[in-house]
Every structure is written in structure tokens, then in C-alpha cells.
N, C-alpha and C. Protein backbone atom coordinates (compact mmCIF):
# COMPACT_ATOMS: atom_id res chain seq x y z
N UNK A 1 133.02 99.76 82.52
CA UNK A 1 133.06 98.32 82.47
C UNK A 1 131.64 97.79 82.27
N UNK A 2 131.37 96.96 81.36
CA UNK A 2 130.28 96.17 80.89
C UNK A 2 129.87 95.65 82.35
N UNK A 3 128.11 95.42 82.35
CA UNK A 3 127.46 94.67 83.40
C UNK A 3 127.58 93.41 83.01
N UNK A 4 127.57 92.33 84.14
CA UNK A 4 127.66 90.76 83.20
C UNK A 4 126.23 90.68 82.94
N UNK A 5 125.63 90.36 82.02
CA UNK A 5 124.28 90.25 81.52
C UNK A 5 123.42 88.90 82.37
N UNK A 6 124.30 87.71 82.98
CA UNK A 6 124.03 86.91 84.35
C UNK A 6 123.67 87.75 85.34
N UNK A 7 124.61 88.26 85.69
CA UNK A 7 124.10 89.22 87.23
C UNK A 7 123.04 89.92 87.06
N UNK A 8 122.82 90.73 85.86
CA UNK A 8 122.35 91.87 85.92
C UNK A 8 120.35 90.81 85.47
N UNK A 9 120.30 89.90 84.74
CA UNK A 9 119.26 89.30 85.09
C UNK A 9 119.10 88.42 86.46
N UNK A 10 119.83 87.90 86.94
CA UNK A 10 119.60 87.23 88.06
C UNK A 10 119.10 88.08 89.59
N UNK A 11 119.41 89.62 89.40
CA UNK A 11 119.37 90.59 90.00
C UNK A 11 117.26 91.12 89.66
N UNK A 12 117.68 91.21 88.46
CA UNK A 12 116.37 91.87 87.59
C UNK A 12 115.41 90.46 88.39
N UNK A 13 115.16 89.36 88.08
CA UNK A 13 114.35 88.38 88.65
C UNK A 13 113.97 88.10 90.10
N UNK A 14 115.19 88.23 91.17
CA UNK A 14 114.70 88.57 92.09
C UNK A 14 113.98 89.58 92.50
N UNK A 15 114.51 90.53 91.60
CA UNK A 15 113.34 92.09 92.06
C UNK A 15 112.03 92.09 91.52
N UNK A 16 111.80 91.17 90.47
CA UNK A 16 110.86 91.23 89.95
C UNK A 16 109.88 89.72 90.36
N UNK A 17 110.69 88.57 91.13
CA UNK A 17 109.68 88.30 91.76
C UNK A 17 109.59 88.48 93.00
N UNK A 18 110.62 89.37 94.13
CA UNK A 18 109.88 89.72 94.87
C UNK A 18 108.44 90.68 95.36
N UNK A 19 108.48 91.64 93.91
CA UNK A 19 107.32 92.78 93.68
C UNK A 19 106.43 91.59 93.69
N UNK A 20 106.26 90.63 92.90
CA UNK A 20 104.60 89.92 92.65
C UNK A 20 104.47 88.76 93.46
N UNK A 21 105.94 87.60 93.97
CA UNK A 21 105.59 87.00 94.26
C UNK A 21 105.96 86.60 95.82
N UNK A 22 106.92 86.34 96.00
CA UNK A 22 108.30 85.87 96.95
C UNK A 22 109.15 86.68 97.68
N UNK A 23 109.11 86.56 99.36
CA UNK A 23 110.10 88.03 99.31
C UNK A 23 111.22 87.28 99.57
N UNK A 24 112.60 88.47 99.10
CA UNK A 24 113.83 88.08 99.47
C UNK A 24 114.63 88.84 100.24
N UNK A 25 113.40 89.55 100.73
CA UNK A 25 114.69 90.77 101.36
C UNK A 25 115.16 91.92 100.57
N UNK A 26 114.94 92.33 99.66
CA UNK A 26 115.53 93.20 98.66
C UNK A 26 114.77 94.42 99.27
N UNK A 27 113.81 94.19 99.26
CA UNK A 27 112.77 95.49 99.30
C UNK A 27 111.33 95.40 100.39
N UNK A 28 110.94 94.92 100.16
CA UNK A 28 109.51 94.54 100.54
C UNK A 28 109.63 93.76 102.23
N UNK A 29 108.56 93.83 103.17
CA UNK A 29 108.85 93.25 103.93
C UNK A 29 107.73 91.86 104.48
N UNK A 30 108.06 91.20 104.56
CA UNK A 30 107.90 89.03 104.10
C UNK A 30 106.10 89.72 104.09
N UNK A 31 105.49 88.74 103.83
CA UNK A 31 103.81 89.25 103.21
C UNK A 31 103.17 90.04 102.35
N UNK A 32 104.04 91.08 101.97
CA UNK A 32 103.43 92.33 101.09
C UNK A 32 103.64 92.13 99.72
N UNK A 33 104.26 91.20 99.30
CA UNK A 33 104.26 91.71 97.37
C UNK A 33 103.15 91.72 97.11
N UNK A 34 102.89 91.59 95.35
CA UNK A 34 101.00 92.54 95.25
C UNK A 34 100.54 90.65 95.55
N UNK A 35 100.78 89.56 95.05
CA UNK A 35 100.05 88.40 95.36
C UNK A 35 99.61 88.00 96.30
N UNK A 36 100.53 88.45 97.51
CA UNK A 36 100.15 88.57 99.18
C UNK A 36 99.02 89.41 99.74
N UNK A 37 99.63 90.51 98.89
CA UNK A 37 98.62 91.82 99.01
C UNK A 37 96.93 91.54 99.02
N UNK A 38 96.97 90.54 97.26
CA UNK A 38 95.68 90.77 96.64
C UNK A 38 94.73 89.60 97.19
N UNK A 39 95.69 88.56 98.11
CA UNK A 39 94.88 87.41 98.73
C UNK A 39 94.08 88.08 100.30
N UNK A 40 94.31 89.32 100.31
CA UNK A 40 93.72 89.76 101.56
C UNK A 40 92.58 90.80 101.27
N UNK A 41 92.44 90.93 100.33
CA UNK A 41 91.34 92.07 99.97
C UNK A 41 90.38 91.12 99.03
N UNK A 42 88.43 91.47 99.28
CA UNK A 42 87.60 90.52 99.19
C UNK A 42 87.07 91.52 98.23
N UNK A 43 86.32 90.92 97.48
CA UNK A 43 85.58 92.11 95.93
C UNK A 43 84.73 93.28 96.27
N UNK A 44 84.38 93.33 97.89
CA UNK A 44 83.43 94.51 97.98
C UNK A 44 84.49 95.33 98.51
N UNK A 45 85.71 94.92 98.92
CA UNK A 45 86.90 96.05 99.50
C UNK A 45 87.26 96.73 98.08
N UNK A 46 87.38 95.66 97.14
CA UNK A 46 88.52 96.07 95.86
C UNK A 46 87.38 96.88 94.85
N UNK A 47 85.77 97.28 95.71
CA UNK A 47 85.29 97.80 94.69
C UNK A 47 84.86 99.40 95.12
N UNK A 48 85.75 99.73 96.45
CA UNK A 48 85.30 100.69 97.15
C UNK A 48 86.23 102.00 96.15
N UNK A 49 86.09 103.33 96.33
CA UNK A 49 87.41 103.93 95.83
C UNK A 49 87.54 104.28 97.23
N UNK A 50 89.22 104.67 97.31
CA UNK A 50 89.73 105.42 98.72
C UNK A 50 89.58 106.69 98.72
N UNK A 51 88.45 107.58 97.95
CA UNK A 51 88.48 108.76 98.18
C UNK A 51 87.69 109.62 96.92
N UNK A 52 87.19 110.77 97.35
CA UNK A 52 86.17 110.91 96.14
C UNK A 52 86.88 111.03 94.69
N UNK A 53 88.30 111.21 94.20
CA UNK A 53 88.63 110.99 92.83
C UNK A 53 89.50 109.94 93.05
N UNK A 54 89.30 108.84 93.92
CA UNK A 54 90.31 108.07 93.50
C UNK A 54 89.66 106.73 93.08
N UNK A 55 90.51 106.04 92.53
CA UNK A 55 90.20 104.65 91.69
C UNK A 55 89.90 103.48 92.85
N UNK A 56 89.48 102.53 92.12
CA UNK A 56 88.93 101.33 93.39
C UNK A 56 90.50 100.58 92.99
N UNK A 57 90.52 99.57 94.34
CA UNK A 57 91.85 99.00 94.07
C UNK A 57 91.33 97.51 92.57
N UNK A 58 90.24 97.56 92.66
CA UNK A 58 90.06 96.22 91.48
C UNK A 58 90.43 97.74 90.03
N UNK A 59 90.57 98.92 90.07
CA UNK A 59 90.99 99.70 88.84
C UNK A 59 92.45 99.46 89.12
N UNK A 60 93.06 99.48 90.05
CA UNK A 60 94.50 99.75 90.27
C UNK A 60 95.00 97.88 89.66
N UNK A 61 94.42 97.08 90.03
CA UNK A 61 94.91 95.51 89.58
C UNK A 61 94.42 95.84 87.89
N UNK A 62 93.86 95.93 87.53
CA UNK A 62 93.22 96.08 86.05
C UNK A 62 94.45 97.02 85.27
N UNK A 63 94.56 98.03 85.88
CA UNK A 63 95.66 98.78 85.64
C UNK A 63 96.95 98.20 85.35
N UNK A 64 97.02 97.78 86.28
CA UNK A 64 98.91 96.90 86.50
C UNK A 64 99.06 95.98 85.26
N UNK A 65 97.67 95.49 85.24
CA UNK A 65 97.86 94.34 83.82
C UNK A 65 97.57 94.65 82.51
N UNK A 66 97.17 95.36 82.57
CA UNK A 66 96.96 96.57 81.34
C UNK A 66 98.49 97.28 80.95
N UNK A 67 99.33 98.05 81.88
CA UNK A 67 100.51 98.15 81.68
C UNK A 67 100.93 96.52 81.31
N UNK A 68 101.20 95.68 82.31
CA UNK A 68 102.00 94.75 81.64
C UNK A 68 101.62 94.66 80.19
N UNK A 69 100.78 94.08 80.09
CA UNK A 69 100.41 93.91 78.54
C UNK A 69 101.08 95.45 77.80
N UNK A 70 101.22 96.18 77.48
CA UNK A 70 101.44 97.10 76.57
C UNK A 70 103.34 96.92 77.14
N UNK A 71 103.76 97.09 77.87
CA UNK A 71 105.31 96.71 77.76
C UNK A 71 105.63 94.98 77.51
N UNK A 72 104.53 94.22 77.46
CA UNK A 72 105.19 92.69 77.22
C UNK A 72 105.43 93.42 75.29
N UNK A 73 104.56 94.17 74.78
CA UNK A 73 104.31 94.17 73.24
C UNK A 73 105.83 95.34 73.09
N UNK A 74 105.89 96.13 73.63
CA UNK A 74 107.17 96.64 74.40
C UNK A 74 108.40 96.37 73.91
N UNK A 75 108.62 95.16 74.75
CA UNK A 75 109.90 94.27 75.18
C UNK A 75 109.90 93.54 73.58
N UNK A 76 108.18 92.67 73.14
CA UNK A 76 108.87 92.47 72.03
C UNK A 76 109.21 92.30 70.72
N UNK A 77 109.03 94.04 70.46
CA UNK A 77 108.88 94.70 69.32
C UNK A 77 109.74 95.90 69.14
N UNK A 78 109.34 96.67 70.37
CA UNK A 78 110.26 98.40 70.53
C UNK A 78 108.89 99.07 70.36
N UNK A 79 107.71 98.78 70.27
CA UNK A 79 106.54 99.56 69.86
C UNK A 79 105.56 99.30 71.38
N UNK A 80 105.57 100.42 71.59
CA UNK A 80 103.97 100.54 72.61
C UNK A 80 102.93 100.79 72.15
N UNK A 81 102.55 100.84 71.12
CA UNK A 81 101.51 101.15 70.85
C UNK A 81 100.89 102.72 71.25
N UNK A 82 99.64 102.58 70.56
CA UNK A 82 98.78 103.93 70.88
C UNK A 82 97.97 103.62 71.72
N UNK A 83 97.98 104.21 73.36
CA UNK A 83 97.23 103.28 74.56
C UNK A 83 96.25 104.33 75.08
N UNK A 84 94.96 103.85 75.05
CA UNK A 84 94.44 105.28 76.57
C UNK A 84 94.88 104.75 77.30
N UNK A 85 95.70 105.63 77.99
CA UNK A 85 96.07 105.19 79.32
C UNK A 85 94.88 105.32 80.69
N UNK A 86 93.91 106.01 80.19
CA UNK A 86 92.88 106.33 81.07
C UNK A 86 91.85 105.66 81.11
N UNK A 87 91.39 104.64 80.14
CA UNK A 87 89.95 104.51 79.99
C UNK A 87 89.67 103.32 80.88
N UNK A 88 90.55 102.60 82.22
CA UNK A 88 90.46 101.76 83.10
C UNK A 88 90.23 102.64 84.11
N UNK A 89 90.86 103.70 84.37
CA UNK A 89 90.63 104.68 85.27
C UNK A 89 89.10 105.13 85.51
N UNK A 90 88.44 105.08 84.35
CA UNK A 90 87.28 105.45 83.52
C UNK A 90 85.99 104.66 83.66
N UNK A 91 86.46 103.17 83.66
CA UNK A 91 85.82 102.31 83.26
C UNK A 91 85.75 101.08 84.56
N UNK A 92 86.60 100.89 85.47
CA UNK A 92 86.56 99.85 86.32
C UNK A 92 86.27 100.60 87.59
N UNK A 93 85.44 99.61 87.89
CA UNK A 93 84.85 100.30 89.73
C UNK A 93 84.24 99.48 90.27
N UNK A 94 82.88 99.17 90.60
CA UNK A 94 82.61 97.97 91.61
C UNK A 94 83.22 96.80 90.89
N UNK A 95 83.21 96.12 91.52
CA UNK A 95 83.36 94.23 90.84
C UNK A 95 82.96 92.95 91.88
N UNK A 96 82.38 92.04 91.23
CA UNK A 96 81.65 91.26 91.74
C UNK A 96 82.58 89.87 92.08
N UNK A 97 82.75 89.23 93.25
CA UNK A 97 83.47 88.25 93.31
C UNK A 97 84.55 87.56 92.62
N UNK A 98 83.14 87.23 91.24
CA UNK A 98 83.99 86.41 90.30
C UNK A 98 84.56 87.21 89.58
N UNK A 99 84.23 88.41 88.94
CA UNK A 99 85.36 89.56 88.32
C UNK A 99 86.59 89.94 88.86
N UNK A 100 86.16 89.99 90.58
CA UNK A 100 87.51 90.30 91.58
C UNK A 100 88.43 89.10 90.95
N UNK A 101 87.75 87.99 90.75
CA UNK A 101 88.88 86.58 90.26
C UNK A 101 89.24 86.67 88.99
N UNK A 102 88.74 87.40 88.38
CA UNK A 102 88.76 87.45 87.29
C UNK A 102 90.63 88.07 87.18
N UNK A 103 89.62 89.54 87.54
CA UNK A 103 91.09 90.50 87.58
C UNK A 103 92.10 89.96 88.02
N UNK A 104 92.37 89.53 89.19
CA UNK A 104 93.37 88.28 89.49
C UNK A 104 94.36 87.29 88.58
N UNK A 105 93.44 86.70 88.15
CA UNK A 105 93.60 85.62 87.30
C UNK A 105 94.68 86.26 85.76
N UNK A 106 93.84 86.86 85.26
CA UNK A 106 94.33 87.56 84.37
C UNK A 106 95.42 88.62 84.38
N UNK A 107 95.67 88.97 86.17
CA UNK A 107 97.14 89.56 86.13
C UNK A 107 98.10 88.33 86.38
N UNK A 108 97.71 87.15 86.65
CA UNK A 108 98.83 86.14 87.12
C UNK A 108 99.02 85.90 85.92
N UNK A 109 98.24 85.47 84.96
CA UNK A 109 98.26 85.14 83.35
C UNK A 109 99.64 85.40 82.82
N UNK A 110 99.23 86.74 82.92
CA UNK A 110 99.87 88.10 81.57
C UNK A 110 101.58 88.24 82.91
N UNK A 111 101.41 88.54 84.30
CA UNK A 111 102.75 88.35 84.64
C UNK A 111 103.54 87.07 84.41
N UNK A 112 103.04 85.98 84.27
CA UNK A 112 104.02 84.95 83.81
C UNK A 112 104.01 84.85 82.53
N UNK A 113 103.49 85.10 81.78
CA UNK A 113 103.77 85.46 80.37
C UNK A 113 105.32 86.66 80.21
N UNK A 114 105.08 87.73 80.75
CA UNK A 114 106.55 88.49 80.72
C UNK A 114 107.54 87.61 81.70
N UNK A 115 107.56 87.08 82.65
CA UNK A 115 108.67 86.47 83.00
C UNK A 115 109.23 85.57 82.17
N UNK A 116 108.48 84.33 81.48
CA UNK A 116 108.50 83.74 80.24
C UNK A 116 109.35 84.42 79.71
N UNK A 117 108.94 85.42 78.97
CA UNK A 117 109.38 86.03 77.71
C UNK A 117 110.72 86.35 77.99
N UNK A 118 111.15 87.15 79.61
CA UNK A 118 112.14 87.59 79.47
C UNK A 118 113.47 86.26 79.97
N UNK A 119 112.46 85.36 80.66
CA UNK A 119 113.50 83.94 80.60
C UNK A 119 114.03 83.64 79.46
N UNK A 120 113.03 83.85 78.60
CA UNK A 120 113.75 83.91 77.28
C UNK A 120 114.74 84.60 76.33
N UNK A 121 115.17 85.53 76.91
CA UNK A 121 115.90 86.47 75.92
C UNK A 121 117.17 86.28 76.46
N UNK A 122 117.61 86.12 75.14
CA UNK A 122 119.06 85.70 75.03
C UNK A 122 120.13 87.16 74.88
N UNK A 123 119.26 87.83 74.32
CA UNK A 123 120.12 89.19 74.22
C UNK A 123 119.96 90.47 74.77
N UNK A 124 119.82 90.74 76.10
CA UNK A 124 119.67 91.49 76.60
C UNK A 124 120.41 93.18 76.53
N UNK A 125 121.44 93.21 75.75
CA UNK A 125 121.61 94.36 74.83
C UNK A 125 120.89 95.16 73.98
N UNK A 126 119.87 95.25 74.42
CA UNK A 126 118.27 95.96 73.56
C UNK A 126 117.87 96.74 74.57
N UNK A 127 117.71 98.37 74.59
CA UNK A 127 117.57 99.12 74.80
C UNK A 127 116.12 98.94 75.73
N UNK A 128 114.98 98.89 74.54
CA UNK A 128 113.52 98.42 74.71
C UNK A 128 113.47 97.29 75.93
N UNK A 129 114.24 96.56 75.70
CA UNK A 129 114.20 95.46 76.59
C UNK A 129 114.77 95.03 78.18
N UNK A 130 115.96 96.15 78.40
CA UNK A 130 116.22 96.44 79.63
C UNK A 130 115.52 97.56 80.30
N UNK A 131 114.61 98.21 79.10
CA UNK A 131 114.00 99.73 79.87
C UNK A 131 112.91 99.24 80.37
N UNK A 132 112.10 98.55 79.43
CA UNK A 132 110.73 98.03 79.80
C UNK A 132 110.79 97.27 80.76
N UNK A 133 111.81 95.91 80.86
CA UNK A 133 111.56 94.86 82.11
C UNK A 133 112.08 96.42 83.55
N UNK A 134 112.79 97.36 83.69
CA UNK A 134 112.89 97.48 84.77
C UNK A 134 111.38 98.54 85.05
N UNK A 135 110.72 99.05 84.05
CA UNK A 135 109.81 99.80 83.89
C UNK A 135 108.79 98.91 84.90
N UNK A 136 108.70 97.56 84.19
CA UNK A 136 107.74 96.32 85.00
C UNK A 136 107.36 96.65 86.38
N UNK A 137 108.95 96.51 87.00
CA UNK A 137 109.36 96.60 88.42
C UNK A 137 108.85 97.69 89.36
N UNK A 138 109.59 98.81 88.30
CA UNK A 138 108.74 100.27 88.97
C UNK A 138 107.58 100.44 88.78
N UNK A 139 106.77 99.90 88.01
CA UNK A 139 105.54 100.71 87.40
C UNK A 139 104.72 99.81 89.13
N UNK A 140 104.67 98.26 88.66
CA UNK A 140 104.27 97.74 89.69
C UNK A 140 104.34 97.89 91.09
N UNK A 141 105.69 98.49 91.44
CA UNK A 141 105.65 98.85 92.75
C UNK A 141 105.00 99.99 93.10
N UNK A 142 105.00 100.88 92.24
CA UNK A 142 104.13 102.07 92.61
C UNK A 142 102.82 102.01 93.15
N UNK A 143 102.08 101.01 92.30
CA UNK A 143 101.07 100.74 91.93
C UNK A 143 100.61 99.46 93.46
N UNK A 144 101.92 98.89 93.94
CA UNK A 144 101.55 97.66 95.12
C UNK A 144 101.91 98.73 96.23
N UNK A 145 102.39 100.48 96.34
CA UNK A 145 102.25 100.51 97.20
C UNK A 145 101.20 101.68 97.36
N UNK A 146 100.49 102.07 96.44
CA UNK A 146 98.95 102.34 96.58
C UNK A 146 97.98 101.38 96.44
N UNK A 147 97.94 100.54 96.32
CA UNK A 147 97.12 99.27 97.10
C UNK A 147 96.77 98.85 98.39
N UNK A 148 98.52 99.19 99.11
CA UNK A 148 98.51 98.78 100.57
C UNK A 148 98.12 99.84 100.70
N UNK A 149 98.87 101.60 101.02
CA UNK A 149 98.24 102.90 101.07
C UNK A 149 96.57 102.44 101.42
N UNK A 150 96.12 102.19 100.35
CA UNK A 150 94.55 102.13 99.96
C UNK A 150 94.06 101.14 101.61
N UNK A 151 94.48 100.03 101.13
CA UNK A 151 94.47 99.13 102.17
C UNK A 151 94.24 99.87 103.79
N UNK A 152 95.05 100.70 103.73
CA UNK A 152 95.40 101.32 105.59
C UNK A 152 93.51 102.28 105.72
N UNK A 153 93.49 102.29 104.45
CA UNK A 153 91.66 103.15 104.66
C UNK A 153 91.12 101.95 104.53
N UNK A 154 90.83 101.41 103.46
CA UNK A 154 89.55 100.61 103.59
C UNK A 154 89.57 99.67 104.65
N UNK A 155 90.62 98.84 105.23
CA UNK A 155 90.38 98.35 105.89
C UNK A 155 90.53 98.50 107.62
């Protein structure tokens, strides 16, 4: 039996703004999505790494929006492109206040840009487009719960 394509977004949106924004109970418990998360960590925390090969959490936010961006192109095309997936891993490490805002800023950007997009889609029968928005969900949660992880050291 077919999913109703109502439920099955109205479902998809709560999960996807409880990961970044709002909790509802689904998952997360009230304070922790990553926006909650990222209002508690100050630019000399987010520029520490948690360990001698691991990434600073301002690489792990840089990260998250870096994925978004390559599944928003994703969702709407069918093409990911050719990505290093590494060279943030590579490349981001201390950050200075206003960069900490920066990074911020520019993941709130680019996440309401894919919510947008997928408010928009009328046809959710696209392969690309139900894989990637739930990809969103998981990729991000992984990613908000090595943040907190991170969180239980640095702070």
C-alpha cells in the first residue's frame, strides 16, 4: 500500500525540524537539537579538537553545511556532484568569534534554503528526493550527536 505523500512529509518535517530546530518528542530530548546545541558552545570551545585526530566542532558545523549544500544540489537535480569530502576535515580548525558566527549563520542560511525547497516539492515520487531529504536527517544527527559527545570533553 502506497504512503500518503501528506503523512509521509508532515512526518519528514517534524523530524527534520526537530534535528535543527524545535523539539517534539520524536527523538531528541527538549534543548539538544544542533541550534540549541550550537548557542552553548563559544569560538575558543568550537576551535579546540576532542582528541589528537579528531576535528574541532567549528569543522563538524562547516561540515554539516557543506553536506547540506551538496544534497540541496542533490534533491534538485539527481547529481551530487564531484565533492572532497575531506578538505573541511583538512582545512577548518581554530575560529575566531566572528567566523564561529560566521559558520553559524551560514548553516541557518543553507538549512532553510532545503526546507524551502522541500516545502516546495510537489512531487515527492523522486527517488533523489526522498533519499536525500531523509539523508539530511541522518547525516545531521550523526553529526549533532558528535557535537554533544564532543561537548561532554570540552566542556
Amino acid at each position: 500500500m502506497p504512503i500518503d505523500q501528506n503523512t509521509f512529509t508532515q512526518e519528514l518535517f517534524n523530524i527534520l525540524d526537530e534535528t535543527f530546530e524545535t523539539h517534539h518528542g520524536i527523538y531528541l530530548d527538549h534543548g539538544t537539537s544542533l541550534y540549541d546545541t550550537l548557542k552553548t558552545i563559544r569560538a575558543d570551545e568550537a576551535s579546540k579538537p576532542v582528541g589528537g585526530k579528531c576535528a574541532t566542532l567549528a569543522a563538524q558545523v562547516a561540515h554539516v553545511t557543506f553536506y547540506l549544500e551538496v544534497l540541496e544540489r542533490y534533491i534538485k537535480t539527481g547529481d551530487s556532484g564531484d565533492n572532497d569530502w575531506g578538505e573541511i576535515w583538512r582545512t577548518v580548525s581554530a575560529v575566531t568569534p566572528e567566523e564561529w558566527d560566521s559558520y553559524q549563520q551560514k548553516l541557518t542560511a543553507t538549512h532553510q534554503r532545503i526546507v524551502t525547497l522541500l516545502q516546495n516539492t510537489k512531487d515527492w515520487n523522486v527517488e533523489y528526493i526522498i533519499g536525500g531529504s531523509l539523508a539530511i536527517v541522518v547525516h545531521t544527527a550523526y553529526h549533532l550527536g558528535e557535537i554533544r559527545q564532543a561537548l561532554c570533553t570540552l566542556k
